[in-house]
C-alpha atoms as a PDB file:
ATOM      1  CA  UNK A   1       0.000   0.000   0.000  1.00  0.00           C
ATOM      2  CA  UNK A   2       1.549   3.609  -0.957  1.00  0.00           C
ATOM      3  CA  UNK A   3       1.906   6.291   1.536  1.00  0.00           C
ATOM      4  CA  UNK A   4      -0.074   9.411   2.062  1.00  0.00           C
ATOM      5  CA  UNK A   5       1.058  12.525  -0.021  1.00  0.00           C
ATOM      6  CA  UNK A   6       1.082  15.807   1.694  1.00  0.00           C
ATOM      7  CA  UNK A   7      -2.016  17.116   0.480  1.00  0.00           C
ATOM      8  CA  UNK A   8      -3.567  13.335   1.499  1.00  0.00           C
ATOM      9  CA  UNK A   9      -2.457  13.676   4.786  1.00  0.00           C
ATOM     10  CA  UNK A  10      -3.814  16.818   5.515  1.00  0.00           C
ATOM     11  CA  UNK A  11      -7.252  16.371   3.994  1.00  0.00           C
ATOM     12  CA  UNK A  12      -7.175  13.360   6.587  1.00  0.00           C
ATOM     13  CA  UNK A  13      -6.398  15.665   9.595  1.00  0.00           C
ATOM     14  CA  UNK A  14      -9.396  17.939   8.514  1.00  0.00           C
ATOM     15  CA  UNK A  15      -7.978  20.554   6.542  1.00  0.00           C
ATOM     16  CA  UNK A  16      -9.701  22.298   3.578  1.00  0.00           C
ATOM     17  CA  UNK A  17      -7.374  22.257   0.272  1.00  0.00           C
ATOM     18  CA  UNK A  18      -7.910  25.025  -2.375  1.00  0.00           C
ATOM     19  CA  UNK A  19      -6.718  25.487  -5.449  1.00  0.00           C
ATOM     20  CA  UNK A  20      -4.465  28.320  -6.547  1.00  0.00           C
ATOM     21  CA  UNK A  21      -7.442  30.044  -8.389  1.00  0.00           C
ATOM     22  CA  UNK A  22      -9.407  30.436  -5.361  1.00  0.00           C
ATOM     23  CA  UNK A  23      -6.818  32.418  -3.405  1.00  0.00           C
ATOM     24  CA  UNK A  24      -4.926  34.282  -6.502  1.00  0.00           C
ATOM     25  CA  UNK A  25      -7.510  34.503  -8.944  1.00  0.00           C
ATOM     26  CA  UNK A  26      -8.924  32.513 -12.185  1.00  0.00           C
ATOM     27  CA  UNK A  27      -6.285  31.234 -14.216  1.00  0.00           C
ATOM     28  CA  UNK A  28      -3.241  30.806 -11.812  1.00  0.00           C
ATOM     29  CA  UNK A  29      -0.799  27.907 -11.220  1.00  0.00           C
ATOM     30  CA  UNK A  30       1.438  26.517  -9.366  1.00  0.00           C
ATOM     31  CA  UNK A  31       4.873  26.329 -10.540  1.00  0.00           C
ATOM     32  CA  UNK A  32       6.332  23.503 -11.321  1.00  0.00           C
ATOM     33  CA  UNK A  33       9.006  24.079  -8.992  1.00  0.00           C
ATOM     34  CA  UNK A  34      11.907  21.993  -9.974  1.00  0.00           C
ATOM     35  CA  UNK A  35      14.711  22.207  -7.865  1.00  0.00           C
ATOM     36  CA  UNK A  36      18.009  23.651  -9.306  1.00  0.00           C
ATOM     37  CA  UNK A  37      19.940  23.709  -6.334  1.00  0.00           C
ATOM     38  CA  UNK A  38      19.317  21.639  -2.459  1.00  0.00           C
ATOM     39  CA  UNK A  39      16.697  23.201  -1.049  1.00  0.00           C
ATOM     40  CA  UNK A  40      13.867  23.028  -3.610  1.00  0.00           C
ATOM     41  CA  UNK A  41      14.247  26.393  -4.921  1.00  0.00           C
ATOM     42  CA  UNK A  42      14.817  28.402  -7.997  1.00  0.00           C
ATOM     43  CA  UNK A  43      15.310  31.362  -9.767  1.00  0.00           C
ATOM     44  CA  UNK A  44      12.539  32.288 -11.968  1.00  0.00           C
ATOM     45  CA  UNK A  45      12.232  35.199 -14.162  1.00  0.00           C
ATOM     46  CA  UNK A  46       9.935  38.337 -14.097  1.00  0.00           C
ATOM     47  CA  UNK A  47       8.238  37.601 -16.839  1.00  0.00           C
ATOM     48  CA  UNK A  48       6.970  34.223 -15.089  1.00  0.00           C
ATOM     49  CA  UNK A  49       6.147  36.039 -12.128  1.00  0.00           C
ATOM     50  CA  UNK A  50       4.336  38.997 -13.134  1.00  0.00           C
ATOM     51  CA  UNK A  51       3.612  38.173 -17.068  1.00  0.00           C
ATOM     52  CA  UNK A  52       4.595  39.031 -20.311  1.00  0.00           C
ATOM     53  CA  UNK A  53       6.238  42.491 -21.226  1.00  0.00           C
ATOM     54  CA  UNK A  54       7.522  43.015 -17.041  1.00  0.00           C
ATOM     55  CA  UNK A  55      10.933  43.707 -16.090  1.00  0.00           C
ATOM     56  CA  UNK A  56      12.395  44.149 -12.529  1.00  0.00           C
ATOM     57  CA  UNK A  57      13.518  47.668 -12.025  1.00  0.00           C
ATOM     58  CA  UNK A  58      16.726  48.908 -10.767  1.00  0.00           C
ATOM     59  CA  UNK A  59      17.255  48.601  -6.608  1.00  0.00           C
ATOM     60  CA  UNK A  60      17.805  52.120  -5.438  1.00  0.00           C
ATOM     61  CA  UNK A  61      19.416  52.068  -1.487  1.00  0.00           C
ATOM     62  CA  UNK A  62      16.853  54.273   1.037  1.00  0.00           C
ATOM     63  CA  UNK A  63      19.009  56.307   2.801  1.00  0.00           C
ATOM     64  CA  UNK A  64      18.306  55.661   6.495  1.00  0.00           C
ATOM     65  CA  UNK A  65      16.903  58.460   8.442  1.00  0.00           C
ATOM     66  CA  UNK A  66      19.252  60.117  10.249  1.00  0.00           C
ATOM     67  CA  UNK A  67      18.484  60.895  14.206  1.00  0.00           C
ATOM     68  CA  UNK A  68      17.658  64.460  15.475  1.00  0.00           C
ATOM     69  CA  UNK A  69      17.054  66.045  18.702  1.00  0.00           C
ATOM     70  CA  UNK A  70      14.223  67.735  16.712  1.00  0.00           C
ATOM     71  CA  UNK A  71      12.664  64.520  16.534  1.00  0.00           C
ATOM     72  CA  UNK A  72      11.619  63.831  19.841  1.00  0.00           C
ATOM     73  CA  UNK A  73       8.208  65.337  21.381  1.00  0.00           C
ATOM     74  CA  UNK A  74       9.316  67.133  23.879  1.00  0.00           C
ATOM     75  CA  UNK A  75      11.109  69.567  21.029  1.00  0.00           C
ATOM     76  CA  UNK A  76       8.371  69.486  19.684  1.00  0.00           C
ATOM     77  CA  UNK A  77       5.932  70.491  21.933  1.00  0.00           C
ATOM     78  CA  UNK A  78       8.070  73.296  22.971  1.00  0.00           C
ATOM     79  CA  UNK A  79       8.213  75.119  19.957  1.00  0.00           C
ATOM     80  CA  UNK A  80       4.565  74.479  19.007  1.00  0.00           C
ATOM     81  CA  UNK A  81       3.519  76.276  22.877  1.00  0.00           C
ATOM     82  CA  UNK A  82       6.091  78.872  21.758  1.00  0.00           C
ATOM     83  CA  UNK A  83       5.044  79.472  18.260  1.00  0.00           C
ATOM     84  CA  UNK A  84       1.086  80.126  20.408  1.00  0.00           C
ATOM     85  CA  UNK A  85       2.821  82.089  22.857  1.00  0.00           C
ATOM     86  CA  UNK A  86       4.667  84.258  20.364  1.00  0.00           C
ATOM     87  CA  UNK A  87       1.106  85.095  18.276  1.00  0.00           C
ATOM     88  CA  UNK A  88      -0.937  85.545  21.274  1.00  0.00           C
ATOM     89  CA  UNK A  89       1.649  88.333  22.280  1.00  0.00           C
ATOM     90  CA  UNK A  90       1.484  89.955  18.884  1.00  0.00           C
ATOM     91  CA  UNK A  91      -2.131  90.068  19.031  1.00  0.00           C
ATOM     92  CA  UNK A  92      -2.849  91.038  22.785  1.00  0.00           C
ATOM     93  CA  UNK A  93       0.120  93.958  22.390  1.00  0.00           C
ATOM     94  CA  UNK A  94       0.778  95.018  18.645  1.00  0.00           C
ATOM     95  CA  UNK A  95       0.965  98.298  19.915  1.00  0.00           C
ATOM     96  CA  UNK A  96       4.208  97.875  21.292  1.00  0.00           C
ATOM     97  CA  UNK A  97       6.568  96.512  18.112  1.00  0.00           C
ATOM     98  CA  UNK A  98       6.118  99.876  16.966  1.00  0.00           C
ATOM     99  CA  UNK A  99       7.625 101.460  20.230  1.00  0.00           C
ATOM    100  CA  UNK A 100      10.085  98.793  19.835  1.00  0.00           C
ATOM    101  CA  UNK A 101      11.295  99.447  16.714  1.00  0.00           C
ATOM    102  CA  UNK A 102      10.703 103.293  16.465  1.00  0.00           C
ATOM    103  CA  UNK A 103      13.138 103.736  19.848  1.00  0.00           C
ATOM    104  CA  UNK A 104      16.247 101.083  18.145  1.00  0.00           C
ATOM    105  CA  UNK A 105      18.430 104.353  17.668  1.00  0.00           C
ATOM    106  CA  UNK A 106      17.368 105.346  21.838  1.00  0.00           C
ATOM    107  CA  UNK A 107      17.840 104.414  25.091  1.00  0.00           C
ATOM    108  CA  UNK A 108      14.687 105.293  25.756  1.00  0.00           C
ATOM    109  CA  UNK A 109      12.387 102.281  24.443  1.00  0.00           C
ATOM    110  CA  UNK A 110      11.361 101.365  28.129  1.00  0.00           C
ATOM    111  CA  UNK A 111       9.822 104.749  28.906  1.00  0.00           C
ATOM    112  CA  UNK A 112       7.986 104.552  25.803  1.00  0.00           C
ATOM    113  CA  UNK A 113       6.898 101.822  25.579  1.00  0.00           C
ATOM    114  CA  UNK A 114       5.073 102.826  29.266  1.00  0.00           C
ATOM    115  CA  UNK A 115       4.160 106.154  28.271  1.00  0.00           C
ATOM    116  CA  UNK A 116       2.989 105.279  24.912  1.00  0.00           C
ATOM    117  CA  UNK A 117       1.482 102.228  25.117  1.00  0.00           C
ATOM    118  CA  UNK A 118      -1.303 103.559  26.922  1.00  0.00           C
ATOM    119  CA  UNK A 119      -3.534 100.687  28.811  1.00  0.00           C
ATOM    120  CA  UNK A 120      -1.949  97.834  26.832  1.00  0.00           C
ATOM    121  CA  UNK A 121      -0.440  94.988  29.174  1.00  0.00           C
ATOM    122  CA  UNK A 122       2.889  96.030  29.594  1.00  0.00           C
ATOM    123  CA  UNK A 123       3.416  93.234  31.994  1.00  0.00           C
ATOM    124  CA  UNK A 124       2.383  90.659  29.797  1.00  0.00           C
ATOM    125  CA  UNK A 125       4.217  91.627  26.681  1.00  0.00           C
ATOM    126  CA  UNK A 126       7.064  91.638  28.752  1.00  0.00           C
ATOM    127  CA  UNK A 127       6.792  88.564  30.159  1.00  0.00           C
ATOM    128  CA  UNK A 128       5.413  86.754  27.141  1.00  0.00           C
ATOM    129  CA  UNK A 129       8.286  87.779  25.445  1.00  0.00           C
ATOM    130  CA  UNK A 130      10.614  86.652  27.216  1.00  0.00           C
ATOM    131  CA  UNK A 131       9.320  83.565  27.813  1.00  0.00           C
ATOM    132  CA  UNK A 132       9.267  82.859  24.424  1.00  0.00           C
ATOM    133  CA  UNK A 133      12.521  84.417  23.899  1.00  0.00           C
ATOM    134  CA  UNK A 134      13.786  81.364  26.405  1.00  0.00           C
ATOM    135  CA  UNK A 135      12.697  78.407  24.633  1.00  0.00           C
ATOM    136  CA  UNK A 136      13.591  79.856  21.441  1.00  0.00           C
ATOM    137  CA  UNK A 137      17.088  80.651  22.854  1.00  0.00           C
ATOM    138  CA  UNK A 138      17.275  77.055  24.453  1.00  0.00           C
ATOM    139  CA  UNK A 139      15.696  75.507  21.264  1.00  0.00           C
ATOM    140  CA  UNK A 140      18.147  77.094  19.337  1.00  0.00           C
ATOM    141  CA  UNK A 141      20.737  75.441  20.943  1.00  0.00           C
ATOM    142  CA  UNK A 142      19.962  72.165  20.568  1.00  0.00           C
ATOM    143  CA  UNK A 143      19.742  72.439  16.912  1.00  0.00           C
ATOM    144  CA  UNK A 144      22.965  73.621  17.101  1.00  0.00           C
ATOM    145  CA  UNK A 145      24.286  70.642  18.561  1.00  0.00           C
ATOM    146  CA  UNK A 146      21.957  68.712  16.323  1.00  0.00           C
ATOM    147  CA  UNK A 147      23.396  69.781  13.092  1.00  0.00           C
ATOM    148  CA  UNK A 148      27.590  69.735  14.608  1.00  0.00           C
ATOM    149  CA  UNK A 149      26.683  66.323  15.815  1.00  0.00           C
ATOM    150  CA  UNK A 150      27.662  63.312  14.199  1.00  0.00           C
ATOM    151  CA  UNK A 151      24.674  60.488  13.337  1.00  0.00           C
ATOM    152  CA  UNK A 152      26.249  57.717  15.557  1.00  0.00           C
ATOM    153  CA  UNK A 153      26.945  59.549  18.198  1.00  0.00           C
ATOM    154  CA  UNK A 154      25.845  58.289  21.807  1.00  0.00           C
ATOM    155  CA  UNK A 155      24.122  61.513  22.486  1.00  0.00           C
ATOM    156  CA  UNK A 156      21.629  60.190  20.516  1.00  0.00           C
ATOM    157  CA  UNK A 157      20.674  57.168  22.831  1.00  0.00           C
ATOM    158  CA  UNK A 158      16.783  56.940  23.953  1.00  0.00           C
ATOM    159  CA  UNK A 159      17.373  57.736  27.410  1.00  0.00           C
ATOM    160  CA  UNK A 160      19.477  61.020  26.732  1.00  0.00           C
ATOM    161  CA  UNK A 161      18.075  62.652  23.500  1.00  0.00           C
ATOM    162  CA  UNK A 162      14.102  62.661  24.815  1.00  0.00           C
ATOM    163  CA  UNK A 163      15.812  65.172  27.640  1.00  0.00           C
ATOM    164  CA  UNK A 164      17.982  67.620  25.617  1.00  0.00           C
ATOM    165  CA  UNK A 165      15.300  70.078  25.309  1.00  0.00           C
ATOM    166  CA  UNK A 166      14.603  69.995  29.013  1.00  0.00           C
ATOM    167  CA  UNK A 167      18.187  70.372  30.205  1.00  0.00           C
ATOM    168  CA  UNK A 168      18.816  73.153  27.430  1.00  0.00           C
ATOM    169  CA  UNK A 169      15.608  74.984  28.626  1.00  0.00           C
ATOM    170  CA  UNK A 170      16.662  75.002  32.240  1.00  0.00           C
ATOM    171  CA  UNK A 171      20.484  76.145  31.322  1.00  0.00           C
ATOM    172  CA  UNK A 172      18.952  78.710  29.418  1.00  0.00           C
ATOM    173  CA  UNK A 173      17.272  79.841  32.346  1.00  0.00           C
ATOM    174  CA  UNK A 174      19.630  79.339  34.812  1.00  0.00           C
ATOM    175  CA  UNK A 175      21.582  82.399  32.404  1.00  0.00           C
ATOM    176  CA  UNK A 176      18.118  84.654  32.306  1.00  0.00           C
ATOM    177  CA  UNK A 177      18.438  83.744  36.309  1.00  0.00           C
ATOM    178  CA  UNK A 178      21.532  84.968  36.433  1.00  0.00           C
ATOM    179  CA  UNK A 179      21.782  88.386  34.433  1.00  0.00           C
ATOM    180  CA  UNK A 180      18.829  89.390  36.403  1.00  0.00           C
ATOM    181  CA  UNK A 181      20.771  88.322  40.004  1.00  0.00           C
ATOM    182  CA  UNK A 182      24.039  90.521  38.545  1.00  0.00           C
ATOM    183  CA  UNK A 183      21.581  93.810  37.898  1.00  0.00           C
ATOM    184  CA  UNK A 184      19.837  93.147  41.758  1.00  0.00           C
ATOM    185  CA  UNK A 185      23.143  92.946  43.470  1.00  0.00           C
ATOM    186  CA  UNK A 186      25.053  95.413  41.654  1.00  0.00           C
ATOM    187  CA  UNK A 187      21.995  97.812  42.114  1.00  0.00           C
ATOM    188  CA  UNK A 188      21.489  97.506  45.280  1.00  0.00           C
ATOM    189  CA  UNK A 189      25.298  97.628  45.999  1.00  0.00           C
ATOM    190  CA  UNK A 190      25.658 101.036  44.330  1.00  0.00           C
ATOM    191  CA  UNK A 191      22.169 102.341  44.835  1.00  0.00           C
ATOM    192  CA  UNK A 192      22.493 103.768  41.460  1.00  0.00           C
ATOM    193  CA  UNK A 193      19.157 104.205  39.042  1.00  0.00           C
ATOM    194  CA  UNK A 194      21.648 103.564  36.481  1.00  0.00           C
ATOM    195  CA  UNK A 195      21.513 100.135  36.894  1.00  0.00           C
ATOM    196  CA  UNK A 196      17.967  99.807  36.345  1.00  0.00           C
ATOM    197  CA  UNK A 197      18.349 101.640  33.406  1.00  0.00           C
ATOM    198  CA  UNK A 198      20.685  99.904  31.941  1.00  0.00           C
ATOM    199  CA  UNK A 199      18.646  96.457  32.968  1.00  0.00           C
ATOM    200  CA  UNK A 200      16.005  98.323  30.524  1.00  0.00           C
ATOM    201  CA  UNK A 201      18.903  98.726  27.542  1.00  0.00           C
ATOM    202  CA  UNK A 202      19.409  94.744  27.950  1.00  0.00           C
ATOM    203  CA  UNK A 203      15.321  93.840  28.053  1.00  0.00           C
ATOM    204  CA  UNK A 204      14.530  95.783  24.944  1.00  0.00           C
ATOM    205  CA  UNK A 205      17.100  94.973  22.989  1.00  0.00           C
ATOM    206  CA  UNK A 206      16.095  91.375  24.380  1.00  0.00           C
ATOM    207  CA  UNK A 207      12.370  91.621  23.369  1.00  0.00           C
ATOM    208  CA  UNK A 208      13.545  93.205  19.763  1.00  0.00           C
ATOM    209  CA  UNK A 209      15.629  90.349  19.320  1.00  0.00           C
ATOM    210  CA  UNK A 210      12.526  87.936  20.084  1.00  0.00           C
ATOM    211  CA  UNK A 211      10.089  89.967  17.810  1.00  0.00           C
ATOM    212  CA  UNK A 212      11.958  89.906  14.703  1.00  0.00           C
ATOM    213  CA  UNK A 213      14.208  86.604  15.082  1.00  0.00           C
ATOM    214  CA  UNK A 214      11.158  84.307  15.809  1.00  0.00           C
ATOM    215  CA  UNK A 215       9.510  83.621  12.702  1.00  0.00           C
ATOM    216  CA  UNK A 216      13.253  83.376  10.899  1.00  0.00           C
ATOM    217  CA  UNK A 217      14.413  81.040  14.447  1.00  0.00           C
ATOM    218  CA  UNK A 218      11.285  79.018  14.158  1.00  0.00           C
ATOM    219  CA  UNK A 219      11.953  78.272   9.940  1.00  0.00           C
ATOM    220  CA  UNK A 220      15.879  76.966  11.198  1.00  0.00           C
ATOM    221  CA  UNK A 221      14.421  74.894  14.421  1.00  0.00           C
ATOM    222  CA  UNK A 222      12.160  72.715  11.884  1.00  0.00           C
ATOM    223  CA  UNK A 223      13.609  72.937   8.989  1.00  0.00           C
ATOM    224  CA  UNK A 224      15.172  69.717   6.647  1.00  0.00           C
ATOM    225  CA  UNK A 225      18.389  68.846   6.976  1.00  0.00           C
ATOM    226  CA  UNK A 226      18.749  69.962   3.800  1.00  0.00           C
ATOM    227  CA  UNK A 227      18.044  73.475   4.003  1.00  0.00           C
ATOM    228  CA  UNK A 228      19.089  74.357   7.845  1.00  0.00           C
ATOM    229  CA  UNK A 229      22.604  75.369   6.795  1.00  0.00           C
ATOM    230  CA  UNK A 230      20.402  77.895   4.333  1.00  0.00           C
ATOM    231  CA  UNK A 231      18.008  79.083   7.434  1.00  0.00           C
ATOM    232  CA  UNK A 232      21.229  79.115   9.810  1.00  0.00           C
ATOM    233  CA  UNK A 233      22.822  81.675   8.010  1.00  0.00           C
ATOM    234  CA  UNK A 234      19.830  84.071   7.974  1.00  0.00           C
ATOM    235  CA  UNK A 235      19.414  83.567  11.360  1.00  0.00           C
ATOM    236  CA  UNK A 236      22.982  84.197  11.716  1.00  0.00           C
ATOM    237  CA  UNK A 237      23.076  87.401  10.160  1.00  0.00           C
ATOM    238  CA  UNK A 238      20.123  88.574  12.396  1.00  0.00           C
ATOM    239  CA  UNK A 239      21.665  87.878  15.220  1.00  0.00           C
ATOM    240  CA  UNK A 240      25.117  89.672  13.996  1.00  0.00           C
ATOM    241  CA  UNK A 241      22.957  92.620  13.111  1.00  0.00           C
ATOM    242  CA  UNK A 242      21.010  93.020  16.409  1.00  0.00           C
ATOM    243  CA  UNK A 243      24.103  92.165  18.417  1.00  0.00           C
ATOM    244  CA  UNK A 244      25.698  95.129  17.014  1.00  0.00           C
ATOM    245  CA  UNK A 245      22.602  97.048  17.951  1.00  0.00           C
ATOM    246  CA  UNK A 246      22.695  96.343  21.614  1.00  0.00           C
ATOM    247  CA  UNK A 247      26.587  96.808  21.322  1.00  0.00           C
ATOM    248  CA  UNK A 248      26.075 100.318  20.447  1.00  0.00           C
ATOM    249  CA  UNK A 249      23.126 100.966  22.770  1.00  0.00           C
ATOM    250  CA  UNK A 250      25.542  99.635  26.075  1.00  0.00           C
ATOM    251  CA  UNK A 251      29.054 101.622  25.293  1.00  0.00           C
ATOM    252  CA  UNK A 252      25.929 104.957  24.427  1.00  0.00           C
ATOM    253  CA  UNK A 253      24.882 104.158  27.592  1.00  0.00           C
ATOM    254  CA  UNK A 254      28.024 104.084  29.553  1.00  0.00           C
ATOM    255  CA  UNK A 255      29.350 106.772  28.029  1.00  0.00           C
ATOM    256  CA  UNK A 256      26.448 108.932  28.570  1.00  0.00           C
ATOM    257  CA  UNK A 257      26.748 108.165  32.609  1.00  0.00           C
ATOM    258  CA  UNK A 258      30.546 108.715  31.880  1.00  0.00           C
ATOM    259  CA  UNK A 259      31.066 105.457  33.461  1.00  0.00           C
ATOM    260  CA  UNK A 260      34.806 104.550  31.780  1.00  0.00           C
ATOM    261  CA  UNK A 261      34.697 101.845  29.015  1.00  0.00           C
ATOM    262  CA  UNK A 262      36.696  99.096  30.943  1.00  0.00           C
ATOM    263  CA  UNK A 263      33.602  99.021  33.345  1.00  0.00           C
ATOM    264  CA  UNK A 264      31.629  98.002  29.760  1.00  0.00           C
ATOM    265  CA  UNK A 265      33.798  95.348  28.794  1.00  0.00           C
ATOM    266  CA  UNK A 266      33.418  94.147  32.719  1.00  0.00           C
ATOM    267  CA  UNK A 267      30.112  94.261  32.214  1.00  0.00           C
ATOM    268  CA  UNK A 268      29.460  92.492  29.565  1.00  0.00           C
ATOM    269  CA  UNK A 269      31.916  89.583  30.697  1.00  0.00           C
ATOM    270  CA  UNK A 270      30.200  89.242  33.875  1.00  0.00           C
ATOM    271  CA  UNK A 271      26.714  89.102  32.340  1.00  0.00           C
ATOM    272  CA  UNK A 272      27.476  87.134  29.354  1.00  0.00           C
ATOM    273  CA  UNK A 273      30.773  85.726  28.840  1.00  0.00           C
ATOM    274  CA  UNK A 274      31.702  84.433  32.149  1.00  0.00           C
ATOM    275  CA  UNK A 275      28.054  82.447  32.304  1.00  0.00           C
ATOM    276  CA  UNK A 276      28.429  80.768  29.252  1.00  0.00           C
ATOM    277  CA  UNK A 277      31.876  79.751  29.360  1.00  0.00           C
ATOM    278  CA  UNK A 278      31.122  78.017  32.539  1.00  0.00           C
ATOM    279  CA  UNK A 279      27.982  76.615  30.908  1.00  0.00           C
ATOM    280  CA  UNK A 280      30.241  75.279  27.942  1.00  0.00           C
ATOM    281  CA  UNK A 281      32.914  73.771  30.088  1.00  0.00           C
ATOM    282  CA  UNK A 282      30.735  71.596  31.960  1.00  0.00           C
ATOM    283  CA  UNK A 283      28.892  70.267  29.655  1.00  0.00           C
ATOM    284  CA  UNK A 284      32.067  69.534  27.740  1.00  0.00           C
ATOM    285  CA  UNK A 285      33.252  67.658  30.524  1.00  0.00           C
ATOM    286  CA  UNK A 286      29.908  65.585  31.659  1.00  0.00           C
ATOM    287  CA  UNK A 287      29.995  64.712  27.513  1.00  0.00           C
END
C-alpha cells in the first residue's frame, strides 16, 4: 500500500485544500518548482512572475533616516507652545513693536513703551516675550548641537536625547536667572538708578531680538536637513545685526553716565561671557 502525499495527509487531519485560483484569482498555477539547487528552490524570471512584457527595475538604497534632537516630542511640543505664545503676544500687544522698533536708535524704548502704550499689558508683553525668547534661545541650541553632531553619536541614545530640550531649557534659564541676580546685586550695591536703566537697555534689545528673530528662528528649528545650513545663516546674520545694535546701545549708555569703558567690557563679561563659558565647560566635561 503507498503512503499518504502531503495534500492526502492533511485532507485526513481535517484541513480544507484550495486550489491556486481560489486564493490568486482565475487562471493561476502553481509552478512547477523543480529544484536547481538543495533546497527546492529556484530562480525564476519576471516575466513568469508577473507576465509578459515586465521587467524588474533597478534597486535604489533608502538612505536611512538620520536621528535628530528635533525629533523627539518634547522639542516638539516646545516650539509648538512657543510658536502660540509668540502670536498671542502679537495680538494682545501690537501696539508695542512699533515702540520697539521706532526707539532702536534710543535708550529710551522702556519709557515709551510705558508712556505710549497707553492701557496695553505692559506686563504681559514683557513677560510673554521673554518667555518665548527662552525656549527659542534654548531651542536654538539644541539644533545647534543637532546639526555639529555626528549620526552615531551616543548623544543620541533613547534615554538622553528625549531630555535635551529639558536640560537646554533650564540652562537657558539658569543664564536669564543669572543676568537678572548681577543687575539686583550690583543695584542695590551702588544704589544707582543707572543700573535699572541699563537692565532696561538689555530687556529691549532682548524683546527686539525675540520679535523679529522668531519667525526666521522658528523656519531653522524645523527645517530639513537639507536646508538648515540655508536658514542658519539668515538667522545668523540677524543675530550679527542686532548684536551690534545692543553693542552700540551699552558703550551709548556708559558713556552717557561717563562710566569709563573698561567698566563696559566688565560688564558684559560678567553678564554674558563668564556664564556661558562656565555653561560650555561643563557640559564639555559631563559629555
Amino acid at each position: 500500500m503507498s503512503s499518504l502525499t502531503t495534500i492526502e495527509s492533511l485532507e485526513a487531519q481535517g484541513y480544507d485544500i484550495v486550489e491556486p485560483g481560489q486564493i490568486f484569482g482565475r487562471g493561476t498555477q502553481l509552478m512547477s518548482g523543480e529544484p536547481i539547487f538543495e533546497g527546492g528552490y529556484r530562480a525564476v524570471e519576471s516575466v513568469e512572475m508577473f507576465g509578459t512584457g515586465s521587467t524588474l527595475g533597478e534597486q535604489v538604497a533608502v538612505s536611512m533616516l538620520e536621528p535628530s534632537f528635533a525629533y523627539t516630542t518634547i522639542y516638539q511640543l516646545l516650539f509648538i507652545g512657543s510658536l502660540i505664545l509668540y502670536f498671542n503676544m502679537l495680538l494682545r500687544s501690537w501696539g508695542f513693536i512699533g515702540v520697539l522698533w521706532g526707539d532702536i536708535f534710543t535708550l529710551s524704548g522702556e519709557r515709551r513703551m510705558a508712556n505710549e502704550g497707553g492701557e496695553l499689558p505692559v506686563g504681559f508683553f514683557k513677560i510673554s516675550a521673554i518667555l518665548v525668547g527662552v525656549i527659542m534661545v534654548a531651542l536654538a541650541s539644541v539644533r545647534i548641537v543637532d546639526v555639529n553632531v555626528a549620526a552615531d553619536s551616543p548623544l543620541y541614545g533613547d534615554s538622553f536625547s528625549s531630555v535635551v530640550p529639558l536640560v537646554s531649557l533650564f540652562l537657558v534659564g539658569v543664564l536669564v536667572a543669572w543676568l537678572y541676580l548681577v543687575h539686583s546685586v550690583v543695584g542695590w550695591i551702588s544704589q544707582s538708578p543707572a543700573v535699572g536703566e541699563l537692565q532696561s537697555v538689555t530687556t529691549v534689545n532682548f524683546i527686539r531680538t525675540v520679535v523679529l528673530l522668531f519667525p526666521i528662528v522658528g523656519a531653522w528649528l524645523v527645517a530639513s536637513l537639507q536646508s538648515v545650513h540655508i536658514w542658519g545663516i539668515a538667522v545668523m546674520c540677524s543675530t550679527i545685526l542686532l548684536l551690534i545694535i545692543y553693542l552700540k546701545d551699552t558703550i551709548v549708555f556708559f558713556i552717557a553716565k561717563k562710566i569709563p569703558i573698561l567698566y563696559w567690557i566688565l560688564y558684559l563679561c560678567t553678564a554674558f561671557l563668564l556664564p556661558i563659558s562656565f555653561i560650555l565647560t561643563v557640559l564639555q566635561i559631563g559629555v
